[in-house]
Protein backbone atom coordinates (compact mmCIF):
# COMPACT_ATOMS: atom_id res chain seq x y z
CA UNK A 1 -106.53 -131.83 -59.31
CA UNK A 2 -109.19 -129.17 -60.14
CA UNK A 3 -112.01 -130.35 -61.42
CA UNK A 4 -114.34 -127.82 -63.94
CA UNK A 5 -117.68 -129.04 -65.45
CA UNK A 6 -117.08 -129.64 -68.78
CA UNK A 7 -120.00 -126.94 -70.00
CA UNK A 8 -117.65 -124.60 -68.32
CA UNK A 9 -115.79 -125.60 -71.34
CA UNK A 10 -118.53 -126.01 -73.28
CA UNK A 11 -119.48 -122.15 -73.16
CA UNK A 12 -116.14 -120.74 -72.89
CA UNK A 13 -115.00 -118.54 -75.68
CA UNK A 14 -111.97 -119.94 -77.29
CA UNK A 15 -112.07 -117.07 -80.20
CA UNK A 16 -110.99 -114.19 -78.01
CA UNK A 17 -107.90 -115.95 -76.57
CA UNK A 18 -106.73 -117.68 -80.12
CA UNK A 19 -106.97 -113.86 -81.38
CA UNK A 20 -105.44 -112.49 -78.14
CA UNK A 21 -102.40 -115.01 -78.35
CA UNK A 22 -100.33 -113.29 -81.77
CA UNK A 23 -100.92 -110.01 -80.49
CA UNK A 24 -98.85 -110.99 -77.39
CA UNK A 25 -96.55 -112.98 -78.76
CA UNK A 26 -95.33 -110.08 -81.58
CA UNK A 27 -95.33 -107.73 -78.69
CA UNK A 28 -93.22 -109.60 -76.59
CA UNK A 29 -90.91 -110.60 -79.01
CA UNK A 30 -91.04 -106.87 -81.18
CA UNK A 31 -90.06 -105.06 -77.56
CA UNK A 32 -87.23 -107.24 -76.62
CA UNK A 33 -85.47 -106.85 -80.18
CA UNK A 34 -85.83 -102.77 -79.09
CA UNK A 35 -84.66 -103.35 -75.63
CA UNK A 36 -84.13 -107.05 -74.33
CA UNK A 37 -84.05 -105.07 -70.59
CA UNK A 38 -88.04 -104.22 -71.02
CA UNK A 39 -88.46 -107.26 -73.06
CA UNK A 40 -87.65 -109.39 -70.17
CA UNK A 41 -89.80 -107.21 -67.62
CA UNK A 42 -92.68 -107.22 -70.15
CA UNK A 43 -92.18 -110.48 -70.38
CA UNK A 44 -92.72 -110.66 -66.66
CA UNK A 45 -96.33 -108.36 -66.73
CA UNK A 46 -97.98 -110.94 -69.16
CA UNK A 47 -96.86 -113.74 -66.73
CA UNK A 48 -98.62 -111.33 -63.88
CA UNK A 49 -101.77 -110.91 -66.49
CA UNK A 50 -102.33 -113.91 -67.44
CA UNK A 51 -102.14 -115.17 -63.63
CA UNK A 52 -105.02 -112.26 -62.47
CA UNK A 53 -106.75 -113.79 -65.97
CA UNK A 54 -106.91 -117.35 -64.57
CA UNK A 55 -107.36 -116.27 -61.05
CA UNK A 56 -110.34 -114.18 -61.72
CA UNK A 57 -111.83 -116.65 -64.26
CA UNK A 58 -112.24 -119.49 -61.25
CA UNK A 59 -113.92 -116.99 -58.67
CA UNK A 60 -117.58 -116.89 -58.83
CA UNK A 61 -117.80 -113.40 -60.28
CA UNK A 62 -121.77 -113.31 -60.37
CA UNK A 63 -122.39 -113.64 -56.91
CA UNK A 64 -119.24 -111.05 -56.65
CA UNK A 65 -121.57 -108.09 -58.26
CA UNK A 66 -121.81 -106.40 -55.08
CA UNK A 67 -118.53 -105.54 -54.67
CA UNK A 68 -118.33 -103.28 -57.74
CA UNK A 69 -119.75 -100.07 -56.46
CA UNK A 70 -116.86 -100.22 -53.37
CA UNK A 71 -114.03 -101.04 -56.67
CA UNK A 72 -115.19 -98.24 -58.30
CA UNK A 73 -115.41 -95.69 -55.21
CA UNK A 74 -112.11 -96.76 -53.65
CA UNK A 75 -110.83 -95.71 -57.11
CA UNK A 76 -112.38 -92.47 -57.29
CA UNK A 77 -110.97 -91.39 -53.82
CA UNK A 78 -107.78 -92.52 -55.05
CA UNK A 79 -108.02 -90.18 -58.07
CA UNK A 80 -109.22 -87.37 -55.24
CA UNK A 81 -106.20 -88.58 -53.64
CA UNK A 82 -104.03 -87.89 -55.99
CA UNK A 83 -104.90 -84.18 -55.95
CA UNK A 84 -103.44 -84.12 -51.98
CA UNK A 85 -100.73 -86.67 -52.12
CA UNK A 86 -99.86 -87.53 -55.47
CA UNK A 87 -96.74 -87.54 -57.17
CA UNK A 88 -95.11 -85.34 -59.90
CA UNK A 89 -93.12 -86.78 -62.70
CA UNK A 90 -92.83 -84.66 -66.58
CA UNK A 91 -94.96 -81.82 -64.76
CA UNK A 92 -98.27 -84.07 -64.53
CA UNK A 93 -99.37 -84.84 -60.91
CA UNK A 94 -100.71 -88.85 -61.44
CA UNK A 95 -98.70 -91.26 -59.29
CA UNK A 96 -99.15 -92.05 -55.56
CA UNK A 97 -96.54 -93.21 -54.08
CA UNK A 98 -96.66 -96.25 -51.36
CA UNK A 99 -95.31 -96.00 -47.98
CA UNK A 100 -92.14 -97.97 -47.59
CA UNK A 101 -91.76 -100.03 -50.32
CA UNK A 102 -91.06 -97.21 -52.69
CA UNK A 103 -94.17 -98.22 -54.98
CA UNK A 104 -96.17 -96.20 -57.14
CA UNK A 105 -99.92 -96.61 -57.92
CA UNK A 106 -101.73 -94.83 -61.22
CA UNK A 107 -105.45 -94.68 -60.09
CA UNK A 108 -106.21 -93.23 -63.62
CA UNK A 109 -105.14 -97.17 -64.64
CA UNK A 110 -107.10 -98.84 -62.07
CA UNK A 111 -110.51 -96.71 -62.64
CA UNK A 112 -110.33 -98.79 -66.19
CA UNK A 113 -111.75 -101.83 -65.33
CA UNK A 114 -113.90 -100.61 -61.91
CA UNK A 115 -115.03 -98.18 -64.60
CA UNK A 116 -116.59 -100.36 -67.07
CA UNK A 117 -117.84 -102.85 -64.29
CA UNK A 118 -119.57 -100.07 -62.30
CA UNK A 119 -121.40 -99.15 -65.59
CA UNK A 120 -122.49 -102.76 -66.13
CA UNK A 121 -123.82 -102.90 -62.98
CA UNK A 122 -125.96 -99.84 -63.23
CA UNK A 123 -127.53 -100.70 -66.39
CA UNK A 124 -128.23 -103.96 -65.55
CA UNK A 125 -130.18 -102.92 -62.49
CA UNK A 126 -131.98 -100.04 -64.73
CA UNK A 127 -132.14 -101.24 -68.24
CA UNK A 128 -132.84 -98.78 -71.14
CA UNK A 129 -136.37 -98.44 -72.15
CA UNK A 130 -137.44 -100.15 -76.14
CA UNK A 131 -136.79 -96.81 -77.21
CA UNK A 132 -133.65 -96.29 -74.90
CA UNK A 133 -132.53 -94.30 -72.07
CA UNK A 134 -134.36 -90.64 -71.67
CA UNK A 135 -132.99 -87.79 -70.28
CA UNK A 136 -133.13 -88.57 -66.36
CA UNK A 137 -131.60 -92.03 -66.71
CA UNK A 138 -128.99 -90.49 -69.35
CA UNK A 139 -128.03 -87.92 -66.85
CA UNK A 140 -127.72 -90.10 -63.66
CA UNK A 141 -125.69 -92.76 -65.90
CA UNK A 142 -122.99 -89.78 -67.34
CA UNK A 143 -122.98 -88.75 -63.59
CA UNK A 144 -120.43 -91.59 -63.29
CA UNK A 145 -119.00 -91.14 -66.48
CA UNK A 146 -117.74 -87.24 -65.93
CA UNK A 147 -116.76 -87.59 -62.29
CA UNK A 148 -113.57 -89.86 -63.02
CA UNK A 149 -113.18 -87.83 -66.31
CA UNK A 150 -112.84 -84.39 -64.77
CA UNK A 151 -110.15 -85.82 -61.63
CA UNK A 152 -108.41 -87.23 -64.88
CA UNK A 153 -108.46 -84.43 -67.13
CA UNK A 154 -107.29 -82.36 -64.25
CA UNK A 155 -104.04 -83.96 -63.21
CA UNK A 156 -103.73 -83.16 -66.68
CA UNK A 157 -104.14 -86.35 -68.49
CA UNK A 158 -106.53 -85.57 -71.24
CA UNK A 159 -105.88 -88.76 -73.29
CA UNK A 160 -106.52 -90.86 -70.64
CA UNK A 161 -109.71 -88.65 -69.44
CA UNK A 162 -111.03 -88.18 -73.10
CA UNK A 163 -110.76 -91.98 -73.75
CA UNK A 164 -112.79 -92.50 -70.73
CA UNK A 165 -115.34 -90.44 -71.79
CA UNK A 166 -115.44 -91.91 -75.20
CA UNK A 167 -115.73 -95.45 -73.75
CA UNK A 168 -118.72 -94.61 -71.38
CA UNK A 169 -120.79 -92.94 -74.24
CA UNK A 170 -119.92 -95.60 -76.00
CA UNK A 171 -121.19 -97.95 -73.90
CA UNK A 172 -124.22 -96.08 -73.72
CA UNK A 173 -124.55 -95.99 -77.54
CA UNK A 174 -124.58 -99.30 -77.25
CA UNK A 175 -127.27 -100.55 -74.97
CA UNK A 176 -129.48 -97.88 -75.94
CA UNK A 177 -129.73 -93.92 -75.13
CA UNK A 178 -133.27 -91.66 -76.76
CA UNK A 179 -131.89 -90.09 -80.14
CA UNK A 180 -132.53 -86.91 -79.25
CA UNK A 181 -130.65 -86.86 -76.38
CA UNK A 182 -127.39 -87.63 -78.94
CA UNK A 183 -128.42 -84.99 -80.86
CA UNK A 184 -128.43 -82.44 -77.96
CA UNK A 185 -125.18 -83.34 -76.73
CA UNK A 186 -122.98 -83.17 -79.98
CA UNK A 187 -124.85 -79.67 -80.21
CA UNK A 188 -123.71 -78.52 -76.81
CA UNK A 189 -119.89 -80.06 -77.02
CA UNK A 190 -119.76 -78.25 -80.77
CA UNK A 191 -120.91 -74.78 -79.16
CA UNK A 192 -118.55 -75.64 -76.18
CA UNK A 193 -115.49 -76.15 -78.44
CA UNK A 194 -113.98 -72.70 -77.99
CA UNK A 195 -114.33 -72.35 -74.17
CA UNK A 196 -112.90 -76.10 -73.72
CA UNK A 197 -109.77 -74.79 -75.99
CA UNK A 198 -109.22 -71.84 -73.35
CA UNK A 199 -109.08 -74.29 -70.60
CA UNK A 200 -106.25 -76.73 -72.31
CA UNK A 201 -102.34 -76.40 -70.78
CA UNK A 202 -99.67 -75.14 -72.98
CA UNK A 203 -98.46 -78.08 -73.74
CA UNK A 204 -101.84 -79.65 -74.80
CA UNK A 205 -102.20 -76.34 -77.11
CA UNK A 206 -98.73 -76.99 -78.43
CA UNK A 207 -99.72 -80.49 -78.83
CA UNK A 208 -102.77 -79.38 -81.48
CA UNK A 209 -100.58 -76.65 -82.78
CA UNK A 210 -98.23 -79.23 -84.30
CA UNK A 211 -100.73 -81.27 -85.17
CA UNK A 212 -102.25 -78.81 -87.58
CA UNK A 213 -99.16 -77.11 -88.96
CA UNK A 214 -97.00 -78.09 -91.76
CA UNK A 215 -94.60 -79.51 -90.45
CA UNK A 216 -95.20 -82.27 -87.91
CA UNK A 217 -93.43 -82.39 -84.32
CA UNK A 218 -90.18 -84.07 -83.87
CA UNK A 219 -91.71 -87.08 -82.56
CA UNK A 220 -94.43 -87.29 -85.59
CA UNK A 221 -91.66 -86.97 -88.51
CA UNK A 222 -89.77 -89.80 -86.76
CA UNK A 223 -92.40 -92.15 -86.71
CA UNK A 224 -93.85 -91.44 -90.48
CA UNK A 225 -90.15 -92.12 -91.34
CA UNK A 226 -89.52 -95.27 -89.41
CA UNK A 227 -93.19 -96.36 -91.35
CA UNK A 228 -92.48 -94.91 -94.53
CA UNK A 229 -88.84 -96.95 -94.29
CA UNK A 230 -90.91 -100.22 -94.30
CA UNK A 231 -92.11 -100.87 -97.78
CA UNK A 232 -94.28 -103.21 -98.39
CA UNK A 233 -92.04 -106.59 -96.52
CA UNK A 234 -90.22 -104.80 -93.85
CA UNK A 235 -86.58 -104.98 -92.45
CA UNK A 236 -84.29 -107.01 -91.13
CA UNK A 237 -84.06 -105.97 -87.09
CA UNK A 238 -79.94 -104.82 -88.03
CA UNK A 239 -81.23 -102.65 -90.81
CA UNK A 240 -84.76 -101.02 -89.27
CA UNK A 241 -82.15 -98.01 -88.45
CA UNK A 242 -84.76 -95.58 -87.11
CA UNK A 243 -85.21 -98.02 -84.01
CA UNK A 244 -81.89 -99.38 -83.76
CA UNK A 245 -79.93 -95.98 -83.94
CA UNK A 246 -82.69 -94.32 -81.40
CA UNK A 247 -84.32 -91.94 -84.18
CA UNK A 248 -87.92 -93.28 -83.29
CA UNK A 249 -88.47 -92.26 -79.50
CA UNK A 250 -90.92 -93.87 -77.43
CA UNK A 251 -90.39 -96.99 -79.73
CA UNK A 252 -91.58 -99.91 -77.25
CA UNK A 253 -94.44 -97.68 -76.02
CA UNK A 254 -96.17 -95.17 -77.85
CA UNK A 255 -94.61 -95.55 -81.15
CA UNK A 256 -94.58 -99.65 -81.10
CA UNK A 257 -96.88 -99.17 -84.33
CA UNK A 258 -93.76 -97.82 -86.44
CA UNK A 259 -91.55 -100.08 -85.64
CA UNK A 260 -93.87 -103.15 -86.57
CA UNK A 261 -94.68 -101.31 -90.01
CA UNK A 262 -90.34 -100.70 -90.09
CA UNK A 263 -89.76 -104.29 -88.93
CA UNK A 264 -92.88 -106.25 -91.03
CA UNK A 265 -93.53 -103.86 -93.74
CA UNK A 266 -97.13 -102.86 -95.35
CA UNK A 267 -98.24 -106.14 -94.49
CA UNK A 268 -97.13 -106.91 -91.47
CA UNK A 269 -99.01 -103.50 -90.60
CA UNK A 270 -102.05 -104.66 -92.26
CA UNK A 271 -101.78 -107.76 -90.32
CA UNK A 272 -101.67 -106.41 -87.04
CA UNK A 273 -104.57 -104.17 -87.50
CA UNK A 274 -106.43 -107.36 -89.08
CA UNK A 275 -106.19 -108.69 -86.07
CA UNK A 276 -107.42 -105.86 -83.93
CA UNK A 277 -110.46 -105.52 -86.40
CA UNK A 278 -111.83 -109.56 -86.05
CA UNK A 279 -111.11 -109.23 -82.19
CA UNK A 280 -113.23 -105.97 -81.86
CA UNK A 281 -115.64 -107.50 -84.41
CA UNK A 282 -115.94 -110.95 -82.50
CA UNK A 283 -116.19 -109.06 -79.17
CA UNK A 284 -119.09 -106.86 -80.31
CA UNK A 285 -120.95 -110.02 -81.59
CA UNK A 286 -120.62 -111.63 -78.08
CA UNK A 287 -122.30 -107.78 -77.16
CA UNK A 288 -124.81 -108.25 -79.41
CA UNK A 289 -125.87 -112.18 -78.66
CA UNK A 290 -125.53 -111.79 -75.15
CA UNK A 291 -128.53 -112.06 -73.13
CA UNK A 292 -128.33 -110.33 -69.61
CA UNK A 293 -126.68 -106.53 -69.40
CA UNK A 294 -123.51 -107.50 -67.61
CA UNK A 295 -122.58 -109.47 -70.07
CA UNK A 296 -123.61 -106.96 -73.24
CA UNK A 297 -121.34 -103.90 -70.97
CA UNK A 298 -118.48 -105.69 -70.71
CA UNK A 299 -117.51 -107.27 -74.13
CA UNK A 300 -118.83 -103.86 -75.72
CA UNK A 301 -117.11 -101.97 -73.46
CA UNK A 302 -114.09 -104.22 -74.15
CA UNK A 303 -114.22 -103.80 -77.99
CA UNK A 304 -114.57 -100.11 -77.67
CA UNK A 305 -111.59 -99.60 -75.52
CA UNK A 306 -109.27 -101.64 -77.64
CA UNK A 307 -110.81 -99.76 -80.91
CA UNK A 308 -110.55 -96.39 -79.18
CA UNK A 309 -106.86 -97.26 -78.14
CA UNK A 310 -105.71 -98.76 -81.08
CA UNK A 311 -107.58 -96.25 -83.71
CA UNK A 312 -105.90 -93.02 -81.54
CA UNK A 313 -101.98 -95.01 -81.16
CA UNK A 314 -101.95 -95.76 -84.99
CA UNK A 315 -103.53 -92.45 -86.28
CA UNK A 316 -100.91 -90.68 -83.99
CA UNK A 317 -97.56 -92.02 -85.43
CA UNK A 318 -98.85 -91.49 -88.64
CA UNK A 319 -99.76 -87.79 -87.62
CA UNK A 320 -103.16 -88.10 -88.18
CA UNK A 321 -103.93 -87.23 -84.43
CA UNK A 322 -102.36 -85.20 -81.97
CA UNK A 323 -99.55 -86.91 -79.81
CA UNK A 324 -101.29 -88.13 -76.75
CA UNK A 325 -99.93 -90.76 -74.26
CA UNK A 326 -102.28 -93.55 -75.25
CA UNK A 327 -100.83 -97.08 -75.94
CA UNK A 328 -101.45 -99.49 -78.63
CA UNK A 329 -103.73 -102.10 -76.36
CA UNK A 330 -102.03 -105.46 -74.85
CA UNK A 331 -98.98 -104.35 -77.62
CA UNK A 332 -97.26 -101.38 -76.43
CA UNK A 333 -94.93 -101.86 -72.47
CA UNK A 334 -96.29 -101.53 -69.44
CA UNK A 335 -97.88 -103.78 -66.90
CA UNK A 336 -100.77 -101.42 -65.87
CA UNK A 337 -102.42 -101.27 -69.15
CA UNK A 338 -102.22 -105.37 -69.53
CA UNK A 339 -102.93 -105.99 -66.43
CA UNK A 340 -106.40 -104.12 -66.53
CA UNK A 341 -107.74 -105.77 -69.83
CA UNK A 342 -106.36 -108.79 -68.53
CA UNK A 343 -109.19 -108.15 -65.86
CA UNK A 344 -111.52 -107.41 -68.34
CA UNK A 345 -110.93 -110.39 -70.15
CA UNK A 346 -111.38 -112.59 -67.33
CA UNK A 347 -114.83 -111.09 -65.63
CA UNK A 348 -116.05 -111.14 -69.50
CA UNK A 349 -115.20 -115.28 -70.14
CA UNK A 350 -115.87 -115.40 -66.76
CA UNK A 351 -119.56 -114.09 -67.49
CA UNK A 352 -119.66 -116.12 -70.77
CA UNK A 353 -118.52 -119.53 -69.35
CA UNK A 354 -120.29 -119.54 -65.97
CA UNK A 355 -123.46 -118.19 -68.00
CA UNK A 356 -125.61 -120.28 -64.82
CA UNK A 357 -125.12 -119.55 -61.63
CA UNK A 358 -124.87 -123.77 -60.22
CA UNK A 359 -122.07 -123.92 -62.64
CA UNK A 360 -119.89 -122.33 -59.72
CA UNK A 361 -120.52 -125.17 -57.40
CA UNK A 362 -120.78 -127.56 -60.14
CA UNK A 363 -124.17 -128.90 -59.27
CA UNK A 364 -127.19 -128.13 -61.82
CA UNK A 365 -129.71 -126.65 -59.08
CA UNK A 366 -130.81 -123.72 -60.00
CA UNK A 367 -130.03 -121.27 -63.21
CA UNK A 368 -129.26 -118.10 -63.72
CA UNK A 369 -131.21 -115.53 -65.44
């Protein structure tokens, strides 16, 4: 029987997983009324999650810390990988595909978590100054922000590259970077705005055309429909007829948000966003109390992601963004995306619960600072 200290217990943070727990739960049960078929293999990627949650919450992740710089190198060659050997699908070169077993591998997924890890670990081996980090430090620290951002961006997958980009700044915001330095950048990526538009694809132009005209895309008017349909209490699942009849596309994945406003209503919209809101909330507050960098990183960079995610999916089926393939977080299908704030998750209660070092052999020798 495995025995844990009981001030494992003691520090572990209950709030995150009580919060974490609907938000599964409606997905799971929201994307098998839409397709019992992915229902059944989403069902299958929390089982994987929540197995890489436990698994990674008993290792002893702070004595672990070297190994982040080789995670997040081994996924940067396999984003440089992808450029020789990767794999085509809807004209976007992303996938590579595994020998023999006929397996395909995302490295823009995987960078996720080695990307938020890697930045923990540099900042808490060169913290900010009192009045945060200057220029030199700034521009060794977005070194490792715009390398996987550019092999992202040009597969093409902006979304994913621009949310990566938003999360590392973000990060940086966070722990501390000089004010001028801010006020520099948002000068430069202003004056840059023109030359960045000349370098998009067709289809991302296409993407901001519809955006800005009248009319929204196919996609867009679909969506505000399915939402609009809703009310204030929602359908029955026989009589939410934009899912059911296959008007709203992309309705386990990109569009999940519609069909919970179709399906629940105002509230049951409201709801779901409440719950997003006192999770991001909660997880900043663990930022903000924590007392050693690693800590801080990950549970900021963890609020940020979900915020970014969730503020970009729900703006975008109400056409208040352009369409981009960004999913609403731990909500929408698909393993990769679960699985990697399952990781997340874990190293952060991981970093929480075993907040001394002896708690990993269960004998108080010697604490950790």
């Amino acid at each position: 029987m495995l025995n844990i200290d009981r001030r494992i217990l003691a520090h572990f943070d209950f709030v995150t997983v009580v919060l974490l727990i609907p938000i599964i739960f409606l997905s799971g049960w929201l994307i098998n009324e839409i397709h019992p078929m992915l229902g059944q293999k989403h069902l299958t990627y929390v089982a994987v999650g929540i197995g890489v949650f436990v698994t990674l919450f008993l290792l002893p992740v702070r004595r672990l810390f070297w190994l982040i710089p080789i995670f997040y190198w081994v996924s940067i060659l396999l984003l440089v990988a992808v450029e020789f050997v990767g794999h085509t699908r809807l004209g976007a070169q992303r996938w590579i595909e595994i020998p023999f077993v006929h397996f395909t591998l995302q490295p823009s997924e995987l960078i996720k978590p080695a990307f938020v890890l890697m930045l923990a670990y540099l900042i808490s081996r060169n913290p900010p100054e009192r009045e945060g980090y200057r220029f030199k430090a700034f521009m060794k620290l977005s070194f490792f922000i715009l390398l996987p951002f550019i092999l992202i961006a040009k597969e093409p997958d902006l979304g994913t590259a621009t949310v990566l980009a938003l999360l590392g700044f973000g990060i940086l915001f966070l722990v501390g970077v000089y004010w001028k330095i801010w006020v520099g950048l948002a000068a430069v990526f202003l004056i840059s705005l023109p030359l960045i538009y000349t370098q998009l694809h067709d289809y991302q132009k296409q993407r901001l055309a519809d955006f800005v005209s009248e009319k929204p895309s196919y996609h867009v008017e679909q969506s505000i429909i399915a939402i609009g349909s809703g009310g204030f209490m929602g359908k029955d699942k026989e009589d939410a007829t934009q899912t059911q009849m296959k008007f709203l596309p992309i309705a386990s994945s990109d569009f999940i948000f519609a069909y919970v406003v179709e399906r629940f209503g105002f509230f049951g919209g409201l709801f779901l966003i409440t719950l997003y809101a006192a999770l991001i909330i909660h997880l900043l507050m663990l930022s903000n109390w924590a007392s050693d960098y690693y800590t801080k990183v990950v549970s900021g960079g963890l609020s940020l992601l979900i915020f970014i995610y969730m503020s970009i999916n729900i703006a975008m089926t109400m056409g208040l963004f352009p369409v981009v393939g960004v999913p609403l977080p731990m909500f929408s299908y698909g393993g990769s995306s679960f699985v990697n704030f399952m990781v997340l998750f874990a190293v952060m209660e991981n970093l929480i619960a075993y907040k001394f070092r002896y708690l990993y052999d269960n004998v108080g020798k010697k604490s950790f600072v």
